[in-house]
PDB file of N, CA and C in Angstrom:
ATOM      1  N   UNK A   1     107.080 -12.767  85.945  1.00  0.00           N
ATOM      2  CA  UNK A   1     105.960 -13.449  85.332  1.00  0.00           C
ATOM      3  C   UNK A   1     106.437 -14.850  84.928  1.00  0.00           C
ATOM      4  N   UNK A   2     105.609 -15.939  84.822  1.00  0.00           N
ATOM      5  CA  UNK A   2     105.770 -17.677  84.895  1.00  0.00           C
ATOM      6  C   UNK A   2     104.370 -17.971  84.149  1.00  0.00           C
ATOM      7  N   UNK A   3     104.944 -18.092  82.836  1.00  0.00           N
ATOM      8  CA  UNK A   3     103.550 -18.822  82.277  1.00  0.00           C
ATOM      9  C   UNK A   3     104.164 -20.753  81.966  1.00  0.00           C
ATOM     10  N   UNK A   4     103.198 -21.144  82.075  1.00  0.00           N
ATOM     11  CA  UNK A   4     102.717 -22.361  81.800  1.00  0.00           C
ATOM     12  C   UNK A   4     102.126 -22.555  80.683  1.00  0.00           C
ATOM     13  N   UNK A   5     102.208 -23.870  79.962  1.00  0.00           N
ATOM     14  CA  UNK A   5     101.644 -24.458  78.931  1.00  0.00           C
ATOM     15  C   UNK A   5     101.360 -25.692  78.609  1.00  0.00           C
ATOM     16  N   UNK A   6     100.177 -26.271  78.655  1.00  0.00           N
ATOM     17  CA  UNK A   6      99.964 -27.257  78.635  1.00  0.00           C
ATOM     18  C   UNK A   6     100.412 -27.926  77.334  1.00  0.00           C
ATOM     19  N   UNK A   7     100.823 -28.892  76.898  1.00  0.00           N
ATOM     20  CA  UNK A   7     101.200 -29.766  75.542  1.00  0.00           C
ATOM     21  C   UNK A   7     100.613 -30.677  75.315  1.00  0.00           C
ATOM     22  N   UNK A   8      99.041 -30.998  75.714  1.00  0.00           N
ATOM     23  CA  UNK A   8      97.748 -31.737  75.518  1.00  0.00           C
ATOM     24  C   UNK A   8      96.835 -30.843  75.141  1.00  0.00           C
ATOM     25  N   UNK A   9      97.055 -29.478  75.238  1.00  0.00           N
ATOM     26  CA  UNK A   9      95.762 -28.678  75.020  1.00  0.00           C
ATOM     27  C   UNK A   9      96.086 -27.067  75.072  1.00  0.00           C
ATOM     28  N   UNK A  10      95.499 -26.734  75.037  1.00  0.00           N
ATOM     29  CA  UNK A  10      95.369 -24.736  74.424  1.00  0.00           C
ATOM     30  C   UNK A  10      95.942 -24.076  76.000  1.00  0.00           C
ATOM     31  N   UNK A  11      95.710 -24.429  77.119  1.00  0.00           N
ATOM     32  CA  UNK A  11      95.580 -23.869  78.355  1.00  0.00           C
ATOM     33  C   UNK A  11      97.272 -23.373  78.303  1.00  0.00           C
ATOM     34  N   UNK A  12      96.953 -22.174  79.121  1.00  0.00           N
ATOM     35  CA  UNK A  12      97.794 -21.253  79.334  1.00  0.00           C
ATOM     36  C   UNK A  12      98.017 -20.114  80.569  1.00  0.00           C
ATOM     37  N   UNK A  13      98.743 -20.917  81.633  1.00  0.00           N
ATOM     38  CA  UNK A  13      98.175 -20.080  83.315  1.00  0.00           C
ATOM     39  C   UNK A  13      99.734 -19.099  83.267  1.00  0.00           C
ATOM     40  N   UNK A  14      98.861 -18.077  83.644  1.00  0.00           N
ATOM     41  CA  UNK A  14     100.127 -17.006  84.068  1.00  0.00           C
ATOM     42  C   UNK A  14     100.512 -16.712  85.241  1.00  0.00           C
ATOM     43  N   UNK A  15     101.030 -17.017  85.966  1.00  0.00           N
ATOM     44  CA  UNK A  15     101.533 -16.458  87.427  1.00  0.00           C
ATOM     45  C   UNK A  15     102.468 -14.719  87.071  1.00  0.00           C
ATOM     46  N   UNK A  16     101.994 -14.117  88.112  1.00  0.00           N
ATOM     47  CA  UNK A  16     102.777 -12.733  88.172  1.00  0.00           C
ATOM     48  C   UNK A  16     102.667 -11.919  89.773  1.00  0.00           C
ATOM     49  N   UNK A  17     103.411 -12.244  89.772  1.00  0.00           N
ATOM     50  CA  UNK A  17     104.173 -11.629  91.109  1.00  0.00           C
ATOM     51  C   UNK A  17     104.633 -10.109  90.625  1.00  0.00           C
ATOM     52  N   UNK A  18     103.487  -9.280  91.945  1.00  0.00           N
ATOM     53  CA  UNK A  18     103.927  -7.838  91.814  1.00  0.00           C
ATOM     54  C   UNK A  18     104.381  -7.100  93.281  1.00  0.00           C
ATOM     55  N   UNK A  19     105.446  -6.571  93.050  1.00  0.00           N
ATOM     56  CA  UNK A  19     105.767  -5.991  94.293  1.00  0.00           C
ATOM     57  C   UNK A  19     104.541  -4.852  94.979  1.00  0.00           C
ATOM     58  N   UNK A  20     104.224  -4.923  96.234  1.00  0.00           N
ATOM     59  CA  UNK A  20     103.921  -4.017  96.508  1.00  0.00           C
ATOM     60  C   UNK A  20     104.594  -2.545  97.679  1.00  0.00           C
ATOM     61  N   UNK A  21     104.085  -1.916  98.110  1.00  0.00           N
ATOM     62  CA  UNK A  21     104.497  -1.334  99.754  1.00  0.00           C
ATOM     63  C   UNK A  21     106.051  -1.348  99.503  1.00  0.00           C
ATOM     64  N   UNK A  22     106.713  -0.741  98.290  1.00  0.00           N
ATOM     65  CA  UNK A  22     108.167  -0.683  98.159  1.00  0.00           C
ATOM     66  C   UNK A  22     108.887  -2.044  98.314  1.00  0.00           C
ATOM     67  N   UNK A  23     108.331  -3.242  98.045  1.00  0.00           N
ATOM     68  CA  UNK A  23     108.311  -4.424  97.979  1.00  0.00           C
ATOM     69  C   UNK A  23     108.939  -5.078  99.394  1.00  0.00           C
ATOM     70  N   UNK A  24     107.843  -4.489  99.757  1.00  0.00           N
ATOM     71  CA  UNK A  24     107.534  -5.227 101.631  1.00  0.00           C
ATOM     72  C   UNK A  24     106.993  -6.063 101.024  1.00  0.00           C
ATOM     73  N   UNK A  25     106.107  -6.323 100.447  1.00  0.00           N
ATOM     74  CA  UNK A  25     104.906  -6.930 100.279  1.00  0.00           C
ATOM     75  C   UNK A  25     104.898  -7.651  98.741  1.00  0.00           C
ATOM     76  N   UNK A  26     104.202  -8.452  98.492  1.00  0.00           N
ATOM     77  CA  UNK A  26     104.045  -9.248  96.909  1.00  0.00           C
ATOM     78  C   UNK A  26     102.710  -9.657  96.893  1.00  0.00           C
ATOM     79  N   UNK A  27     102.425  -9.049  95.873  1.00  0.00           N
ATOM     80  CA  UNK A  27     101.018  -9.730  94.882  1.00  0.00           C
ATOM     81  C   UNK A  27     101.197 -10.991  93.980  1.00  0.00           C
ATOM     82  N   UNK A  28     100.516 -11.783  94.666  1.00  0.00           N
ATOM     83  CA  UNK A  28     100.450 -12.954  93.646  1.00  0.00           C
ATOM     84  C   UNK A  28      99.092 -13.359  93.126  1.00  0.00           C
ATOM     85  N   UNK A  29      99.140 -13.160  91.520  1.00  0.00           N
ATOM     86  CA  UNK A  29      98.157 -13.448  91.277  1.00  0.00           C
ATOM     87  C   UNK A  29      98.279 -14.896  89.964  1.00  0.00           C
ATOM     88  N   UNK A  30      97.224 -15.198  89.738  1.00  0.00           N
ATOM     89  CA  UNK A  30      97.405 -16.264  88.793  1.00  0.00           C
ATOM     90  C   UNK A  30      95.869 -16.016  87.448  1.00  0.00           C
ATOM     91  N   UNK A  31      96.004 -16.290  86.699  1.00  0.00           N
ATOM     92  CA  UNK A  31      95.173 -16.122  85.890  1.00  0.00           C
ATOM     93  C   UNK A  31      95.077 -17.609  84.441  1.00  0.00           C
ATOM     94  N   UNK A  32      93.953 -17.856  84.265  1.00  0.00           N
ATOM     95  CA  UNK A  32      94.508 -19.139  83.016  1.00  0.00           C
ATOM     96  C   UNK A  32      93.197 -19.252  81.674  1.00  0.00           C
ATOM     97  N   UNK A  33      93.713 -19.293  81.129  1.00  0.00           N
ATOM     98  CA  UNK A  33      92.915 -19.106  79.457  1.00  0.00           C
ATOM     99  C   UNK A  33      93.351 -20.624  78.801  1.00  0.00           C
ATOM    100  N   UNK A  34      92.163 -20.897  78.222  1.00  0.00           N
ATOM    101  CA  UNK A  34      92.208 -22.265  77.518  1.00  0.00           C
ATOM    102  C   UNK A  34      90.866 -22.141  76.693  1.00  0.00           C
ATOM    103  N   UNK A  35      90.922 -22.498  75.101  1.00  0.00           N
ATOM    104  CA  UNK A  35      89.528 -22.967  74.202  1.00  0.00           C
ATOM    105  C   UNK A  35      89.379 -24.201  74.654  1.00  0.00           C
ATOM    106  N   UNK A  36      88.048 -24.264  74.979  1.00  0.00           N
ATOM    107  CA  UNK A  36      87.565 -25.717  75.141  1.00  0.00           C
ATOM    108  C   UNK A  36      86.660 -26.489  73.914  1.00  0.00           C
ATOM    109  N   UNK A  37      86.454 -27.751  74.329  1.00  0.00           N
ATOM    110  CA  UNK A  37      86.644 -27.978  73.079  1.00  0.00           C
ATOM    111  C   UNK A  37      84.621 -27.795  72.386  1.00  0.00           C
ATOM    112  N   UNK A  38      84.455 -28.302  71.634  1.00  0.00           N
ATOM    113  CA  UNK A  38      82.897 -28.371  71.035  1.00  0.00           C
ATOM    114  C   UNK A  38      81.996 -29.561  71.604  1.00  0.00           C
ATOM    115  N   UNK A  39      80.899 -29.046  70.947  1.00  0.00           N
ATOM    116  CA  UNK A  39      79.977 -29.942  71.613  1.00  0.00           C
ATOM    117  C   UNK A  39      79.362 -30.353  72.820  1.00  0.00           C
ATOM    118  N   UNK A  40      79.064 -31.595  73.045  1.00  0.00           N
ATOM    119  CA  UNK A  40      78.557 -31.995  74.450  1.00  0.00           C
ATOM    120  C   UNK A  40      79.990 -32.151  75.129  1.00  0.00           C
ATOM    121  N   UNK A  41      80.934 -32.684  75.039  1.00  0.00           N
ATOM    122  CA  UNK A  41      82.064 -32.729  75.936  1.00  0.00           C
ATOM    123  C   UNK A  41      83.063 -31.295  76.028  1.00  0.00           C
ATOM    124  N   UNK A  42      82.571 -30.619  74.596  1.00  0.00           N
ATOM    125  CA  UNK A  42      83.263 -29.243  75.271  1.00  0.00           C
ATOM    126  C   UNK A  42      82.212 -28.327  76.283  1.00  0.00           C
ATOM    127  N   UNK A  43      80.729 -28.584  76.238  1.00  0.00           N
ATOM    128  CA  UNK A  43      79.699 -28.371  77.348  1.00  0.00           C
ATOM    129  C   UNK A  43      80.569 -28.377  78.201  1.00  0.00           C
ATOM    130  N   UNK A  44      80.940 -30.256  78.943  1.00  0.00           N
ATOM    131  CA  UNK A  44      81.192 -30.301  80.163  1.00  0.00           C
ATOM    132  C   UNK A  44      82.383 -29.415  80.989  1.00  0.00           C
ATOM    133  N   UNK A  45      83.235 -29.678  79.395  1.00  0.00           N
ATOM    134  CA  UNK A  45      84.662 -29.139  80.053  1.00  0.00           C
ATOM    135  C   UNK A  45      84.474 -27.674  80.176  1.00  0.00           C
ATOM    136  N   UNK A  46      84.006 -26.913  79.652  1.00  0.00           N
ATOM    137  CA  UNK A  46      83.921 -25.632  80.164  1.00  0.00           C
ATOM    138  C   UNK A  46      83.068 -24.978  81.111  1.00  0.00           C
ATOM    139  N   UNK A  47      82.258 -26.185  81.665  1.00  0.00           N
ATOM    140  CA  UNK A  47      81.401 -26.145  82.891  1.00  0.00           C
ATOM    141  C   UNK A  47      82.595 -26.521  84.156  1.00  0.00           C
ATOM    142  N   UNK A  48      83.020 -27.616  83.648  1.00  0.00           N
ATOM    143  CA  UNK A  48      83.631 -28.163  85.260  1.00  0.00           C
ATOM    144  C   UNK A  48      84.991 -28.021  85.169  1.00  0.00           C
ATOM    145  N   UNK A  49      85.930 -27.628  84.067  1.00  0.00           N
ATOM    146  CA  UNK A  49      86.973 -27.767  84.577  1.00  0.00           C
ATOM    147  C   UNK A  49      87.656 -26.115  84.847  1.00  0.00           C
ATOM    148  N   UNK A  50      86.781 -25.168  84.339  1.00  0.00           N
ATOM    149  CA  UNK A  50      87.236 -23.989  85.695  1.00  0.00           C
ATOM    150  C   UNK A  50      87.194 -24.060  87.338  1.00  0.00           C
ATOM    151  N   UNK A  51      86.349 -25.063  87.376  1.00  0.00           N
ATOM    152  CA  UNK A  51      85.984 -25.353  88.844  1.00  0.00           C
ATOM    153  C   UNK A  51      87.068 -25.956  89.956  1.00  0.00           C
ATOM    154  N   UNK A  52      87.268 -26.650  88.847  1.00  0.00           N
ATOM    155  CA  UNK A  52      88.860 -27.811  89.070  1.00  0.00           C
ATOM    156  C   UNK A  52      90.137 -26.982  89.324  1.00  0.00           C
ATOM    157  N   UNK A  53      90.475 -26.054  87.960  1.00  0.00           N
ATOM    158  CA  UNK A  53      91.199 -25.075  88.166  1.00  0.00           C
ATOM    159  C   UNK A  53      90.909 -24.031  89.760  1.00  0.00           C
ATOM    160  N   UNK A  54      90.429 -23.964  90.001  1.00  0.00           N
ATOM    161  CA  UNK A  54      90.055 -23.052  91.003  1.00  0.00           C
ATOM    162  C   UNK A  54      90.822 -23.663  92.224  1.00  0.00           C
ATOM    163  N   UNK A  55      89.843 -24.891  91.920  1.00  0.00           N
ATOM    164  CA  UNK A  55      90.716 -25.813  93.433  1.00  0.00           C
ATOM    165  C   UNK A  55      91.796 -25.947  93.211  1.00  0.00           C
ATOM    166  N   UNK A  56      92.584 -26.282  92.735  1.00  0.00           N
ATOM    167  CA  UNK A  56      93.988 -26.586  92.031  1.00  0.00           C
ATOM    168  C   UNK A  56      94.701 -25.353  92.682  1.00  0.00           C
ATOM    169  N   UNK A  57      94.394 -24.471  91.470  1.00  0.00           N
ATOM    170  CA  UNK A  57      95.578 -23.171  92.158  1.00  0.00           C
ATOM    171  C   UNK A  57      95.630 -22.545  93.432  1.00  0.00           C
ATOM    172  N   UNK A  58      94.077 -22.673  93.795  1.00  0.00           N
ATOM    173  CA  UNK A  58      93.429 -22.333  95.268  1.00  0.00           C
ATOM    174  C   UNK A  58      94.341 -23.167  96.253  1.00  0.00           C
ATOM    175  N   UNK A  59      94.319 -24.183  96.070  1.00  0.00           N
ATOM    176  CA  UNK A  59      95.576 -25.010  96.663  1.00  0.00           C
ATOM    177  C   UNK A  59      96.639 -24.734  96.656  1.00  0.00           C
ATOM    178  N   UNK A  60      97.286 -24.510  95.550  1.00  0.00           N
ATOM    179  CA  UNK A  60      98.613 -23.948  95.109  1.00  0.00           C
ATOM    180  C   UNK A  60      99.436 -22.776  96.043  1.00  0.00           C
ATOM    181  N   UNK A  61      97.741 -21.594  95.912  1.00  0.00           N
ATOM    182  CA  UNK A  61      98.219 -20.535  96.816  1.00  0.00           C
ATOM    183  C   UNK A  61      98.285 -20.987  98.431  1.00  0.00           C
ATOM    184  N   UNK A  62      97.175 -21.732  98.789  1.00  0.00           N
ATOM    185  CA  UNK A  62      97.273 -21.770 100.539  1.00  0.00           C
ATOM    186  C   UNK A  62      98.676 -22.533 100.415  1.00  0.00           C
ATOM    187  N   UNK A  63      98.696 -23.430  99.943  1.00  0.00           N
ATOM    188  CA  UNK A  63     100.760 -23.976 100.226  1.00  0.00           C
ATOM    189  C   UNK A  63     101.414 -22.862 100.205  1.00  0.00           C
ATOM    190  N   UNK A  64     101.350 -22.038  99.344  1.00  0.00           N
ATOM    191  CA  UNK A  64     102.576 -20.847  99.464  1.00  0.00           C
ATOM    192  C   UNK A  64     102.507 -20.280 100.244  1.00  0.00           C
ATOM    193  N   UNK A  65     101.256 -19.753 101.160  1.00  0.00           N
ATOM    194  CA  UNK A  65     100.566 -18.643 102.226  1.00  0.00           C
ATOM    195  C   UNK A  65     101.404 -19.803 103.840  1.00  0.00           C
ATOM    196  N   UNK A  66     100.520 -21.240 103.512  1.00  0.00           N
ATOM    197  CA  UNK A  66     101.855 -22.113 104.564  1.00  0.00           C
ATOM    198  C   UNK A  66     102.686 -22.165 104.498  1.00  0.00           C
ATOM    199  N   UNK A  67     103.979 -22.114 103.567  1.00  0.00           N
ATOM    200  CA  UNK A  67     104.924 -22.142 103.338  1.00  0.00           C
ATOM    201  C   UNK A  67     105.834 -20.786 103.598  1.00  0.00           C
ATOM    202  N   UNK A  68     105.327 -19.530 103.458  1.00  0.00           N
ATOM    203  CA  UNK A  68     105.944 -18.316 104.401  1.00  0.00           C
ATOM    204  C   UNK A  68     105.701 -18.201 105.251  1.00  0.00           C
ATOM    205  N   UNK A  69     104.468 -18.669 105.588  1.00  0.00           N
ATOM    206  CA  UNK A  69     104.226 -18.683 107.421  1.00  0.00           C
ATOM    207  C   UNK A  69     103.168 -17.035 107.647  1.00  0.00           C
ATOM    208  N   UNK A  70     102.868 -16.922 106.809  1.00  0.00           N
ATOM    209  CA  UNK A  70     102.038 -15.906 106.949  1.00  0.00           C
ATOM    210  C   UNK A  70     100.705 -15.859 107.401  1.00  0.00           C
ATOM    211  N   UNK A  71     100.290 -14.858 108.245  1.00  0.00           N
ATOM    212  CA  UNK A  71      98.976 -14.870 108.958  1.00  0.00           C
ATOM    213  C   UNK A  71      98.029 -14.886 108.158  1.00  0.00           C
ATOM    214  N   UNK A  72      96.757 -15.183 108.280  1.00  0.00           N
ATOM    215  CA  UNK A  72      95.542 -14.315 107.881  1.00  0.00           C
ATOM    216  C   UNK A  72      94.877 -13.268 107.320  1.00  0.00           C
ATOM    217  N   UNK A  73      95.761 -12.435 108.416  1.00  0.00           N
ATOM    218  CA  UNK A  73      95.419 -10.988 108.718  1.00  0.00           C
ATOM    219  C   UNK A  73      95.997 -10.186 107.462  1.00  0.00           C
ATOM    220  N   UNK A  74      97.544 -11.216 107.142  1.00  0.00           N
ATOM    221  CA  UNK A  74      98.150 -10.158 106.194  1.00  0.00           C
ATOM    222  C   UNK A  74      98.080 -10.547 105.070  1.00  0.00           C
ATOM    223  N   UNK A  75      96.978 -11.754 104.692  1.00  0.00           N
ATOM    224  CA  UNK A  75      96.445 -12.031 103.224  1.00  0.00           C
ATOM    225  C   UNK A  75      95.152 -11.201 102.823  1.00  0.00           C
ATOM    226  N   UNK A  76      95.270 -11.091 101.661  1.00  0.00           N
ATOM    227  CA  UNK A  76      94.137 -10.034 101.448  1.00  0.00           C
ATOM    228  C   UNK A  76      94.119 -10.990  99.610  1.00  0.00           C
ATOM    229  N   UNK A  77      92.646 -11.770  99.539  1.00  0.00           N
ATOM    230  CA  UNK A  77      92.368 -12.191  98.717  1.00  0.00           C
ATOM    231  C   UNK A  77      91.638 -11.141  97.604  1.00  0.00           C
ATOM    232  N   UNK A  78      92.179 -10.756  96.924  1.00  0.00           N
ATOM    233  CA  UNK A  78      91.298 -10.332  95.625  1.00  0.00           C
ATOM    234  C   UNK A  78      91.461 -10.841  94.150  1.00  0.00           C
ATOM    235  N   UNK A  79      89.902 -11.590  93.793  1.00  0.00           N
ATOM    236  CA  UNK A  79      89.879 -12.527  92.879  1.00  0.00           C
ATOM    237  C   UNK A  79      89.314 -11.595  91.843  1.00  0.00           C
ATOM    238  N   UNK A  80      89.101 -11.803  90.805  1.00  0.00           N
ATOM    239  CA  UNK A  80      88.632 -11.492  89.570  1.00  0.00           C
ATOM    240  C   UNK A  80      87.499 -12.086  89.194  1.00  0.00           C
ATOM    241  N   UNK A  81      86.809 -11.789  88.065  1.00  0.00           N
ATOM    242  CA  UNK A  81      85.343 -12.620  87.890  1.00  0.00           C
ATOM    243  C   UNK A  81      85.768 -14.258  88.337  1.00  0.00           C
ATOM    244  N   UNK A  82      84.563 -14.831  88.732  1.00  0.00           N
ATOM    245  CA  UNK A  82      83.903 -15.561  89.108  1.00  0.00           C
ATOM    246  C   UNK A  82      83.502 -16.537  88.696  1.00  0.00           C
ATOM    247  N   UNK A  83      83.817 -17.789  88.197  1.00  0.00           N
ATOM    248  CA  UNK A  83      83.088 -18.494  87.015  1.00  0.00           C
ATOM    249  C   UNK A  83      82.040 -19.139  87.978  1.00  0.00           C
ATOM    250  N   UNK A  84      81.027 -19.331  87.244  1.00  0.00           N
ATOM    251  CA  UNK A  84      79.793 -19.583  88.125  1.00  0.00           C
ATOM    252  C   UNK A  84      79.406 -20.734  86.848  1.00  0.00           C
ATOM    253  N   UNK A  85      79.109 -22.156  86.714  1.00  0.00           N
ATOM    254  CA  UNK A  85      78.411 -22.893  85.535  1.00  0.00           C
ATOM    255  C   UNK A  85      77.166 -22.127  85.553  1.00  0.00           C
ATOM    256  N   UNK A  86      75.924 -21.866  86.092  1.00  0.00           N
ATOM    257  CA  UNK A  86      75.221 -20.714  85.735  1.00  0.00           C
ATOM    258  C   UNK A  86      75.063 -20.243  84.399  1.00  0.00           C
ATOM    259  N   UNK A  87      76.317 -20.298  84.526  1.00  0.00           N
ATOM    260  CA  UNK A  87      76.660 -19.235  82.606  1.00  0.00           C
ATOM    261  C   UNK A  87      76.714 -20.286  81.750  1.00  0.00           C
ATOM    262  N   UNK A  88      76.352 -21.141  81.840  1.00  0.00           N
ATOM    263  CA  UNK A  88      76.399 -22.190  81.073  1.00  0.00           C
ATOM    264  C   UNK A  88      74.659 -22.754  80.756  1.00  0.00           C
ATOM    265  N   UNK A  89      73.921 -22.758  81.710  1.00  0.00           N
ATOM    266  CA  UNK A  89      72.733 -22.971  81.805  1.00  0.00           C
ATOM    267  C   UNK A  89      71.686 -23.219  80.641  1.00  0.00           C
ATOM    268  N   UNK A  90      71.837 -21.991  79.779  1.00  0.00           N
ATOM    269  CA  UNK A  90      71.453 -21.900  77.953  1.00  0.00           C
ATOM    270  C   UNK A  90      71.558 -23.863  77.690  1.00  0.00           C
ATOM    271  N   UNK A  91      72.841 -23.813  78.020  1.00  0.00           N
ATOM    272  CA  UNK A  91      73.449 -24.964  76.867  1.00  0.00           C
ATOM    273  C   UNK A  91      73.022 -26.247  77.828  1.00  0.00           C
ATOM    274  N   UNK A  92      73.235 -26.308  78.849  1.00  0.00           N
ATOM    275  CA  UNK A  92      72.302 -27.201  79.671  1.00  0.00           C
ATOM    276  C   UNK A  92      71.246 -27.942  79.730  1.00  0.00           C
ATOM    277  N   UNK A  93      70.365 -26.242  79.473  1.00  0.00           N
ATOM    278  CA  UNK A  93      68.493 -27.096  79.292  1.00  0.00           C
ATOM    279  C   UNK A  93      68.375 -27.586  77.981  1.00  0.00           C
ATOM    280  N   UNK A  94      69.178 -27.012  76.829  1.00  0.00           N
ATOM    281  CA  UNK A  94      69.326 -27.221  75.324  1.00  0.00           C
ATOM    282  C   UNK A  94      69.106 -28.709  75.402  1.00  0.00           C
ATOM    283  N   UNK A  95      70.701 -29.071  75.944  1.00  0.00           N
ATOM    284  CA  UNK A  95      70.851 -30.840  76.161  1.00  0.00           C
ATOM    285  C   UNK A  95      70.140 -31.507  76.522  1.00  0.00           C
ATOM    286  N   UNK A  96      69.688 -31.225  77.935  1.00  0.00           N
ATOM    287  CA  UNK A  96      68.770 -31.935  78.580  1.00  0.00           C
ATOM    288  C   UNK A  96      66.912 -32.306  77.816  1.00  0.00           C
ATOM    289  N   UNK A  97      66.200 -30.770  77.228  1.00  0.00           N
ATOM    290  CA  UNK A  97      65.529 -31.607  76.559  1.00  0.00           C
ATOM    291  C   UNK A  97      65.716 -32.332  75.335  1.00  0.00           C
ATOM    292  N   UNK A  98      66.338 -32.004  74.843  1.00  0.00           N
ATOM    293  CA  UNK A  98      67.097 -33.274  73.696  1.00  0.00           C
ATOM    294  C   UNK A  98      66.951 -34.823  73.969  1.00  0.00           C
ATOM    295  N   UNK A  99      67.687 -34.737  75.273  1.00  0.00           N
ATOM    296  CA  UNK A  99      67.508 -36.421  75.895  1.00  0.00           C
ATOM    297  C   UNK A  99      66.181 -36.368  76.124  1.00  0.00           C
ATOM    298  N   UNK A 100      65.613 -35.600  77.004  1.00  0.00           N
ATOM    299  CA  UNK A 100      64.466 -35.977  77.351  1.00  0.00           C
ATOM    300  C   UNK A 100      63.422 -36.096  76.274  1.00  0.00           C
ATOM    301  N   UNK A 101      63.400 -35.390  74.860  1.00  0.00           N
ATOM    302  CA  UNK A 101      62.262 -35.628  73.831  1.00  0.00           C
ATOM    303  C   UNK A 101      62.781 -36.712  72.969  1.00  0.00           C
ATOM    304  N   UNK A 102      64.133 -36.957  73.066  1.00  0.00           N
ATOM    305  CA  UNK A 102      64.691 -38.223  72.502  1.00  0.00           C
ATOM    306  C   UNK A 102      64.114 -39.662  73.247  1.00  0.00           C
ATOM    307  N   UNK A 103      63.934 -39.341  75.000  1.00  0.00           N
ATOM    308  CA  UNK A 103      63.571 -40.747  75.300  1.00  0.00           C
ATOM    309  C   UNK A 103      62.297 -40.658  74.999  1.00  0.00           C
ATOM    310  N   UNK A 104      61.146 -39.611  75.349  1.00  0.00           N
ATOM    311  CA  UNK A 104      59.995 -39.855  75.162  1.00  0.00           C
ATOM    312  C   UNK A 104      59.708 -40.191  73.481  1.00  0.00           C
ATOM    313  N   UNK A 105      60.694 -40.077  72.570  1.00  0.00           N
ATOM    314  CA  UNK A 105      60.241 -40.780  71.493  1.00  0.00           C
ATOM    315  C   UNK A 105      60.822 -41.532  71.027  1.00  0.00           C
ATOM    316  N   UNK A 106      61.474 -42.436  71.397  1.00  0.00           N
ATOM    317  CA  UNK A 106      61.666 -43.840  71.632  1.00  0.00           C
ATOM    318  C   UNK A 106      60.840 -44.607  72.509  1.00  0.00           C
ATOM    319  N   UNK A 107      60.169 -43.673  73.479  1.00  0.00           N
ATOM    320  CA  UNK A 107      59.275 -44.281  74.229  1.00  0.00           C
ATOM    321  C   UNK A 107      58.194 -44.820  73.125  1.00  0.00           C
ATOM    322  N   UNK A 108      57.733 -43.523  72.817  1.00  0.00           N
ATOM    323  CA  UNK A 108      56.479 -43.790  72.236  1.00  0.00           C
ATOM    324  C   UNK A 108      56.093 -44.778  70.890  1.00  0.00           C
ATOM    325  N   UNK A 109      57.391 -44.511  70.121  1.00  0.00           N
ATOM    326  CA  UNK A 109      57.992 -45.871  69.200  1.00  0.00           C
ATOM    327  C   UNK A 109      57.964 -46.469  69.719  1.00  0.00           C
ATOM    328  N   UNK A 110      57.764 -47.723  71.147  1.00  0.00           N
ATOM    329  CA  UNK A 110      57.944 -48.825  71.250  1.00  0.00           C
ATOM    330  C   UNK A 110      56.263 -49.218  71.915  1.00  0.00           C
ATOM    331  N   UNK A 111      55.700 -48.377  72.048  1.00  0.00           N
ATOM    332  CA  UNK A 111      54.514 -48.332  72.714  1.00  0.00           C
ATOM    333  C   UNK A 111      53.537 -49.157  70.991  1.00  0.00           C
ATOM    334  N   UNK A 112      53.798 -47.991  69.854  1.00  0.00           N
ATOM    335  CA  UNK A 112      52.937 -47.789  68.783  1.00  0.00           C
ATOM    336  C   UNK A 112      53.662 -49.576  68.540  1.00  0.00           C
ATOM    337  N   UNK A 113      55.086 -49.896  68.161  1.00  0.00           N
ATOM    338  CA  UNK A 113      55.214 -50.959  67.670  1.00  0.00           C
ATOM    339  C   UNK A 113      54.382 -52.121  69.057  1.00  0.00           C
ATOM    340  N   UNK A 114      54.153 -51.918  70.066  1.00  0.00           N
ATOM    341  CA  UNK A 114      53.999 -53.331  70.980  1.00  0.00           C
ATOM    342  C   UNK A 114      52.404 -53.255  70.098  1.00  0.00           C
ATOM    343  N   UNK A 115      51.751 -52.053  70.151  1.00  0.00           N
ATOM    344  CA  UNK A 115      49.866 -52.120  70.030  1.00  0.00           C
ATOM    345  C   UNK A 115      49.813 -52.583  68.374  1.00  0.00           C
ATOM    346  N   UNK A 116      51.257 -52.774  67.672  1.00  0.00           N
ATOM    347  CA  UNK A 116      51.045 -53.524  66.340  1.00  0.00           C
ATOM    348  C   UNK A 116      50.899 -54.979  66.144  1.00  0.00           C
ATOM    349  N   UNK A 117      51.860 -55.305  67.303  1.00  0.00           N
ATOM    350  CA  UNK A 117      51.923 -56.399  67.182  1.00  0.00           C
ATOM    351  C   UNK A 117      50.628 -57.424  68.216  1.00  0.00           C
ATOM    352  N   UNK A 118      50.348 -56.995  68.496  1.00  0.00           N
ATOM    353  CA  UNK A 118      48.685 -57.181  69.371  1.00  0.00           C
ATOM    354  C   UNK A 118      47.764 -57.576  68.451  1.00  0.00           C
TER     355      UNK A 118
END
């Protein structure tokens, strides 16, 4: 097992390599936990930067899969849940009409002040 730690932030990726088939074979899996932060920018970051992560290690692994020279045939991907932003959606439309009843009333404040000054 190979954990990682970031020293900007909470994140914490575990690599663990398990033998399999009397250790013909190795499981590599990776897994990573991080609090993100509040608010509208902890919104984003916990929308997009699992996504990032994904590509990242997703990368990580095809180098290693090139790097033994191993087929296709004898990778066998099994991932764990799924982050989908989806799951985020709640907090999304929250924001979005916010801005949007925020501009329409600033809109409409500038409408009432122009028909004052008329």
């Amino acid at each position: 097992m190979l954990t990682e730690r970031d020293s900007n932030s909470s994140l914490v990726t575990t690599w663990v390599l398990s033998p399999l088939m009397g250790g013909n074979k190795t499981r590599v899996s990776v897994a990573s936990e991080w609090e993100g932060g509040t608010g509208v920018g902890g919104f984003f970051e916990r929308t997009f930067a699992p996504l990032g992560l994904r590509r990242i290690y997703g990368s990580m692994l095809d180098s290693l899969i090139d790097l033994l020279g191993v087929s296709d045939e004898e990778v066998t991907a099994i991932q764990g849940k799924e982050y989908s932003p989806a799951e985020n959606i709640r907090g999304f439309l929250f924001i979005f009409l916010v801005v949007v009843g925020f501009a329409l009333g600033i809109s409409y404040i500038q409408k009432s002040n122009r028909h004052k000054d008329l």
